[in-house]
PDB file of N, CA and C in Angstrom:
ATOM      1  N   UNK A   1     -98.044  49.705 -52.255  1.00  0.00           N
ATOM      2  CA  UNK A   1     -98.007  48.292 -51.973  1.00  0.00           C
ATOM      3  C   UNK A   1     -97.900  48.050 -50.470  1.00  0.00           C
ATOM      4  N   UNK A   2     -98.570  47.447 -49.690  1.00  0.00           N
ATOM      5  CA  UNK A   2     -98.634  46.681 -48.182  1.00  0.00           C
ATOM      6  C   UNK A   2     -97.290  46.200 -48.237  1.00  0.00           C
ATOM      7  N   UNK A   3     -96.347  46.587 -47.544  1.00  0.00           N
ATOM      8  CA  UNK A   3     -95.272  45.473 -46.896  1.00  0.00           C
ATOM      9  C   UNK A   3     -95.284  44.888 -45.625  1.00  0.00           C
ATOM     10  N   UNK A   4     -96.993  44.494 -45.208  1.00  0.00           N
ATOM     11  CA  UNK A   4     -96.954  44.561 -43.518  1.00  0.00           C
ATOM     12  C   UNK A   4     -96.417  42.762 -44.091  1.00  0.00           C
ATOM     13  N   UNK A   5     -95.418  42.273 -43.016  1.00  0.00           N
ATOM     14  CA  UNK A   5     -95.152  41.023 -42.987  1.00  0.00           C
ATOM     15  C   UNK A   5     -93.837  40.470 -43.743  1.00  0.00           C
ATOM     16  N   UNK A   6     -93.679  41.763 -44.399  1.00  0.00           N
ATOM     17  CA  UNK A   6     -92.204  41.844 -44.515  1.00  0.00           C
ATOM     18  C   UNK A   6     -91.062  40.953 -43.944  1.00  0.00           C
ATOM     19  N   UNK A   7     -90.176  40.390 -44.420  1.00  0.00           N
ATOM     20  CA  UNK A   7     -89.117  39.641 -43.468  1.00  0.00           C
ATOM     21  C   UNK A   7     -87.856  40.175 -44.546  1.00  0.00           C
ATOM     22  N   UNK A   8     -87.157  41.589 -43.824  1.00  0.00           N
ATOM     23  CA  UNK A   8     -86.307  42.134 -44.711  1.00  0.00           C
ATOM     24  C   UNK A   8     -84.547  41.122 -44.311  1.00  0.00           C
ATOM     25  N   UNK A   9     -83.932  40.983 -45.249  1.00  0.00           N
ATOM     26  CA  UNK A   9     -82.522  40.731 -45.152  1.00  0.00           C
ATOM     27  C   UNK A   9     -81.218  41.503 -46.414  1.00  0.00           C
ATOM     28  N   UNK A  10     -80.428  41.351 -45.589  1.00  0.00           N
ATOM     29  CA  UNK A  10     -79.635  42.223 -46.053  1.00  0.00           C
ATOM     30  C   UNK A  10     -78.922  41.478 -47.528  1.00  0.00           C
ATOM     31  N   UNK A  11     -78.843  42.006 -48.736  1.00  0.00           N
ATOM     32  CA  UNK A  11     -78.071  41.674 -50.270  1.00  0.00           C
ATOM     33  C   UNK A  11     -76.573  40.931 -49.472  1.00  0.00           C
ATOM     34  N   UNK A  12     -76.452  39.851 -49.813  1.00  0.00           N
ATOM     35  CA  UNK A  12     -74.922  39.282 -49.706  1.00  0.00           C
ATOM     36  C   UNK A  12     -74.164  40.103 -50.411  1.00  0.00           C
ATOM     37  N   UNK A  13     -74.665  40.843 -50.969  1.00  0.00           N
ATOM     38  CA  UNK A  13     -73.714  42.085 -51.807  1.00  0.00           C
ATOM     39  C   UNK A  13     -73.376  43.443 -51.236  1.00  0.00           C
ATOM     40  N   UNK A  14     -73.895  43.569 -50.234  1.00  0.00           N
ATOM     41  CA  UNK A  14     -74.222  44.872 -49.281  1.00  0.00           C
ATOM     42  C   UNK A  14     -72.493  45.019 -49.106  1.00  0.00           C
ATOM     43  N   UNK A  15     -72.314  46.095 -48.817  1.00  0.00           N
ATOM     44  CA  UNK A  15     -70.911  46.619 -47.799  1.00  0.00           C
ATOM     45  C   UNK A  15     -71.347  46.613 -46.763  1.00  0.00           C
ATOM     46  N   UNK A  16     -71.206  45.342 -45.873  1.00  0.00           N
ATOM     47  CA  UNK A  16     -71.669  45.699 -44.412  1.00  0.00           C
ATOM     48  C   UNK A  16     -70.815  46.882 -43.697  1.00  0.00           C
ATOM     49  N   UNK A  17     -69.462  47.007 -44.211  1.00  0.00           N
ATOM     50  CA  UNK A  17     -68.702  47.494 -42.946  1.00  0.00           C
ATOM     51  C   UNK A  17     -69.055  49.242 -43.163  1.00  0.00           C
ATOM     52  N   UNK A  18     -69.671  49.583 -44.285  1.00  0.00           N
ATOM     53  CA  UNK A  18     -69.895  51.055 -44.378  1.00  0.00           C
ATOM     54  C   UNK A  18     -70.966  51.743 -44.695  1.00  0.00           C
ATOM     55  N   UNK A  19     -72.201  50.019 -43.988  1.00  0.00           N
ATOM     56  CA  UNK A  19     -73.005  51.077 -43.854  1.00  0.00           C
ATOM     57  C   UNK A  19     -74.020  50.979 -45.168  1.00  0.00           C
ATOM     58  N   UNK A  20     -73.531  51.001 -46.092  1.00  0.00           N
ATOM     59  CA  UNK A  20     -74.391  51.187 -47.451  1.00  0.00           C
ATOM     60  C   UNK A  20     -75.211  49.580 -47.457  1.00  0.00           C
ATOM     61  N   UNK A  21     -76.433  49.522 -47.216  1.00  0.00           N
ATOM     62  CA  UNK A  21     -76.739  48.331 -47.071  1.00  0.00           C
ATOM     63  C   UNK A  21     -78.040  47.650 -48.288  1.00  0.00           C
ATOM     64  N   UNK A  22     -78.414  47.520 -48.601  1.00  0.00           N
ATOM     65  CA  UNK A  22     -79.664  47.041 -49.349  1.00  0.00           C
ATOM     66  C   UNK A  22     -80.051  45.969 -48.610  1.00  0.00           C
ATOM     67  N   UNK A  23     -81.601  46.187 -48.350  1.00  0.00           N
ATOM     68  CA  UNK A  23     -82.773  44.721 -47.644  1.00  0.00           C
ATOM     69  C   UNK A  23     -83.528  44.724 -48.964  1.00  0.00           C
ATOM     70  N   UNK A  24     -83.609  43.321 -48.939  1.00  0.00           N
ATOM     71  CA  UNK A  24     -84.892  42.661 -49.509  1.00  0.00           C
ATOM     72  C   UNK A  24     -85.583  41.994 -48.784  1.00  0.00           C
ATOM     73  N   UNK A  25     -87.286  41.939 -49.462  1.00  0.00           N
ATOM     74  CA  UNK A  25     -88.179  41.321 -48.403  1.00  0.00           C
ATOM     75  C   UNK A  25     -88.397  40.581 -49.923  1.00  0.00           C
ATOM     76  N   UNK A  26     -88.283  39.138 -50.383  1.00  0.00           N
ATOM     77  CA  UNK A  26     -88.990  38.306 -51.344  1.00  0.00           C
ATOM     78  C   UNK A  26     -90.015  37.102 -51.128  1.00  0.00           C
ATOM     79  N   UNK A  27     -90.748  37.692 -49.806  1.00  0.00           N
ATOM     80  CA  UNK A  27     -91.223  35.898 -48.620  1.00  0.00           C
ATOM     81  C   UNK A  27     -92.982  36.735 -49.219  1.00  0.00           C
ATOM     82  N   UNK A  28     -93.078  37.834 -49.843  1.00  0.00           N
ATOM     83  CA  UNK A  28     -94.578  38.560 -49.688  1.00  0.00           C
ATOM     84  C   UNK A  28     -94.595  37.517 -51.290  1.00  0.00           C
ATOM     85  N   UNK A  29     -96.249  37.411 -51.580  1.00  0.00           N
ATOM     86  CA  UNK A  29     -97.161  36.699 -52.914  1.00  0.00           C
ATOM     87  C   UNK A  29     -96.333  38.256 -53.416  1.00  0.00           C
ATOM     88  N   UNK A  30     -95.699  37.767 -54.891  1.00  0.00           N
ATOM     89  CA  UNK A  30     -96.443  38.798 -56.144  1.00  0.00           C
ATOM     90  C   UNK A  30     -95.206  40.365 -55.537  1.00  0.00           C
ATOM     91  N   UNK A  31     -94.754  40.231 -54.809  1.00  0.00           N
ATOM     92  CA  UNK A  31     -93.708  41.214 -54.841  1.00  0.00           C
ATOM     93  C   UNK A  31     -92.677  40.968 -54.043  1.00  0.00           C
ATOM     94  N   UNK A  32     -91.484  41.954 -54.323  1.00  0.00           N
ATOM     95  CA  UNK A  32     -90.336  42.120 -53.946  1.00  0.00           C
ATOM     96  C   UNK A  32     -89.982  43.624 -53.235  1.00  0.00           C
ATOM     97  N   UNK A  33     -90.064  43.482 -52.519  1.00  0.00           N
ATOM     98  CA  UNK A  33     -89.396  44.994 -51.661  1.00  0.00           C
ATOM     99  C   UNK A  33     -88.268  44.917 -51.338  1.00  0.00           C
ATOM    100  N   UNK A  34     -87.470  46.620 -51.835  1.00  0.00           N
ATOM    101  CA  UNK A  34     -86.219  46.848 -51.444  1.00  0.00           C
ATOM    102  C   UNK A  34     -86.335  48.286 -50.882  1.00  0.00           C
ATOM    103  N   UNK A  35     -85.265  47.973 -50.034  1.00  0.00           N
ATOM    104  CA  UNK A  35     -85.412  49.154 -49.121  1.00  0.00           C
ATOM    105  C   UNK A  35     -83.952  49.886 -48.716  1.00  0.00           C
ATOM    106  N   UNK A  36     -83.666  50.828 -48.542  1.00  0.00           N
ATOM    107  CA  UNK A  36     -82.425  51.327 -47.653  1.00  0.00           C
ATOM    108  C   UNK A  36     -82.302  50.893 -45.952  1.00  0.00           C
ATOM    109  N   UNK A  37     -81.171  50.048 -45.529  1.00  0.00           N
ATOM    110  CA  UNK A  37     -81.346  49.533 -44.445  1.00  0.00           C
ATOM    111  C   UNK A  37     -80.826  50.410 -43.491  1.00  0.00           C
ATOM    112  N   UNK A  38     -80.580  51.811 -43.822  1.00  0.00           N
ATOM    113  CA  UNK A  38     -80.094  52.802 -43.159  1.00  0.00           C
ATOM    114  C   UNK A  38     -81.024  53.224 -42.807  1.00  0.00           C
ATOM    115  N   UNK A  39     -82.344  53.105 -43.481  1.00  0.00           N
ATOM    116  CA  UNK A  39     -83.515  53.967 -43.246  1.00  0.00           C
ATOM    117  C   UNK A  39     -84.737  53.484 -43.189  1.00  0.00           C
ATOM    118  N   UNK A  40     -84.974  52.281 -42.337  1.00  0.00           N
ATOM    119  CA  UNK A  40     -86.411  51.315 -42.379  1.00  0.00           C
ATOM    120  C   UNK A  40     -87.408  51.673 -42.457  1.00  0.00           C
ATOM    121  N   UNK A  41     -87.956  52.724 -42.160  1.00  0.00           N
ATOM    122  CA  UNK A  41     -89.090  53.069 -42.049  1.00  0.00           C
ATOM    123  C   UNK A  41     -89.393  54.654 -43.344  1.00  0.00           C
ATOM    124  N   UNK A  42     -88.150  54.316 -43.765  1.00  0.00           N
ATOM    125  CA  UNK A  42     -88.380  54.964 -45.054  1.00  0.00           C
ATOM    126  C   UNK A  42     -89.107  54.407 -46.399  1.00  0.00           C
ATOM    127  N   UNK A  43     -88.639  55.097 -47.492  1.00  0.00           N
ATOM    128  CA  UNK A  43     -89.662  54.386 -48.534  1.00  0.00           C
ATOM    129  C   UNK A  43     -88.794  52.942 -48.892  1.00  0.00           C
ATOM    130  N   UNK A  44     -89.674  52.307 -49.886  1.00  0.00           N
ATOM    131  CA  UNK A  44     -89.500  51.121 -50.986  1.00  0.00           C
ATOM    132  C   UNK A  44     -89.887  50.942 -51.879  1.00  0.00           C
ATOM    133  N   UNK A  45     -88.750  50.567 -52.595  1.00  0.00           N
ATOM    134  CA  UNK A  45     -89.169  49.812 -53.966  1.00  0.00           C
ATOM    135  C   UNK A  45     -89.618  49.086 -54.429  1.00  0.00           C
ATOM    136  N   UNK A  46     -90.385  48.812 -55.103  1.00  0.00           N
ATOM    137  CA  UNK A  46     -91.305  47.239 -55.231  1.00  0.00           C
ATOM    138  C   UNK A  46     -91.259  46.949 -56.661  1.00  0.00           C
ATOM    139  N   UNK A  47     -91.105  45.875 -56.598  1.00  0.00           N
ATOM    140  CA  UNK A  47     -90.881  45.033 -58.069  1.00  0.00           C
ATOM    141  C   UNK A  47     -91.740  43.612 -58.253  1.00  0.00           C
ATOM    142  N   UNK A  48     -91.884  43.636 -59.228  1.00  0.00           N
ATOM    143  CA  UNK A  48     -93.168  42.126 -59.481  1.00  0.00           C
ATOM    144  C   UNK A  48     -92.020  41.128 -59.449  1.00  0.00           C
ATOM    145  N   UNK A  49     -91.813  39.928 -59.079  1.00  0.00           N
ATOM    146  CA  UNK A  49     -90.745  39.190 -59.065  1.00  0.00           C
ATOM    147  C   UNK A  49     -90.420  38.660 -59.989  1.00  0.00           C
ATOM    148  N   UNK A  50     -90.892  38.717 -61.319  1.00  0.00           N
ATOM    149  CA  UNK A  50     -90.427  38.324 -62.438  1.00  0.00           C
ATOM    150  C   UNK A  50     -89.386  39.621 -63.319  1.00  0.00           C
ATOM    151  N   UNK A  51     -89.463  40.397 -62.675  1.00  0.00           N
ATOM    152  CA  UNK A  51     -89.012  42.059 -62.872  1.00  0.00           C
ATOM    153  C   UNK A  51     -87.500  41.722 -61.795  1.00  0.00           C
ATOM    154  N   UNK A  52     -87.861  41.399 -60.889  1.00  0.00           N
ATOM    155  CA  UNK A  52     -86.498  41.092 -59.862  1.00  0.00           C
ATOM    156  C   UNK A  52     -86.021  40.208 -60.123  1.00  0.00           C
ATOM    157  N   UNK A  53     -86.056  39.474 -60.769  1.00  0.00           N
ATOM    158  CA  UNK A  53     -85.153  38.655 -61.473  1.00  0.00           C
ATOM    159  C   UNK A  53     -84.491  38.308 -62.144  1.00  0.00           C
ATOM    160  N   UNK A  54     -85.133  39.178 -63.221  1.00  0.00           N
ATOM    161  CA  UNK A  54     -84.594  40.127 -64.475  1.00  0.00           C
ATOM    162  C   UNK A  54     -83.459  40.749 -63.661  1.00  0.00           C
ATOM    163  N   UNK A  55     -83.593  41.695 -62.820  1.00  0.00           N
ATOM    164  CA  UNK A  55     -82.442  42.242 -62.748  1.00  0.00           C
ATOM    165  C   UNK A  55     -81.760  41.747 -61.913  1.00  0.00           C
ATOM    166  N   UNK A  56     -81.733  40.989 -61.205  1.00  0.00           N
ATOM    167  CA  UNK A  56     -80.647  40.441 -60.066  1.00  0.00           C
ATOM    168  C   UNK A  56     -79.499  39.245 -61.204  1.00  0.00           C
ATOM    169  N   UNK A  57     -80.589  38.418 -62.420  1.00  0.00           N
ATOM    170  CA  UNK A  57     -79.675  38.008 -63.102  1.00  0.00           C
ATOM    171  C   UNK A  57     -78.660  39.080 -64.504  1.00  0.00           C
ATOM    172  N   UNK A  58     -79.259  40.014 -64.656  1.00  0.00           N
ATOM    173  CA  UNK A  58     -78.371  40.683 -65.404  1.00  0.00           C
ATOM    174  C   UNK A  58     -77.386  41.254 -64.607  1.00  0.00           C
ATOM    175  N   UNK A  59     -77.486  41.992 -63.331  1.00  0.00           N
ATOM    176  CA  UNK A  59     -76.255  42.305 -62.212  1.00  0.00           C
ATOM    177  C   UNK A  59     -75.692  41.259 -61.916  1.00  0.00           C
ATOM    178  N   UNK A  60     -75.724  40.228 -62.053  1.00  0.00           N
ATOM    179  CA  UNK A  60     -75.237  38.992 -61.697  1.00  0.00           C
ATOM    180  C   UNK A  60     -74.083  38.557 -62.939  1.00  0.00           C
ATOM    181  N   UNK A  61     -74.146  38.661 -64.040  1.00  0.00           N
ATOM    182  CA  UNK A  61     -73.224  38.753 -65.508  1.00  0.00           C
ATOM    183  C   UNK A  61     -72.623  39.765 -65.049  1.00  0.00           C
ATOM    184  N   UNK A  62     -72.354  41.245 -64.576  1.00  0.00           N
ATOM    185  CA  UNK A  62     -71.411  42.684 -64.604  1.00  0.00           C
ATOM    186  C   UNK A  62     -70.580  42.071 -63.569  1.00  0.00           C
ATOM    187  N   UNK A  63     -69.185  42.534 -63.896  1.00  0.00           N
ATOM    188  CA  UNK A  63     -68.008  42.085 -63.128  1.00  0.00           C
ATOM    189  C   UNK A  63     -68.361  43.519 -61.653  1.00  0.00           C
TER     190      UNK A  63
END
């Protein structure tokens, strides 16, 4: 999948202070990229956004 145009930000859920971070890019048509923000130019995950939504609302119900 192309992520040129990407506009990554960091999960309000992230641990900023240690580091462990998760970016999402959700601004691209038709996908969702996640990435390790430790490692940008590493790989990503890509999800159809009806797929990311699915799961951001079921993590969203877990205490």
């Amino acid at each position: 999948m192309d992520l040129t145009g990407a506009r990554w930000r960091k999960s309000s859920r992230s641990n900023s202070t240690g580091g462990n971070c998760v970016e999402v890019a959700d601004n691209l048509p038709g996908i969702v990229g996640v990435r390790d923000s430790k490692d940008p130019t590493g790989p990503a995950l890509t999800f159809h956004p009806t797929a990311w939504q699915a799961f951001v609302a079921e993590t969203a119900r877990r205490p």
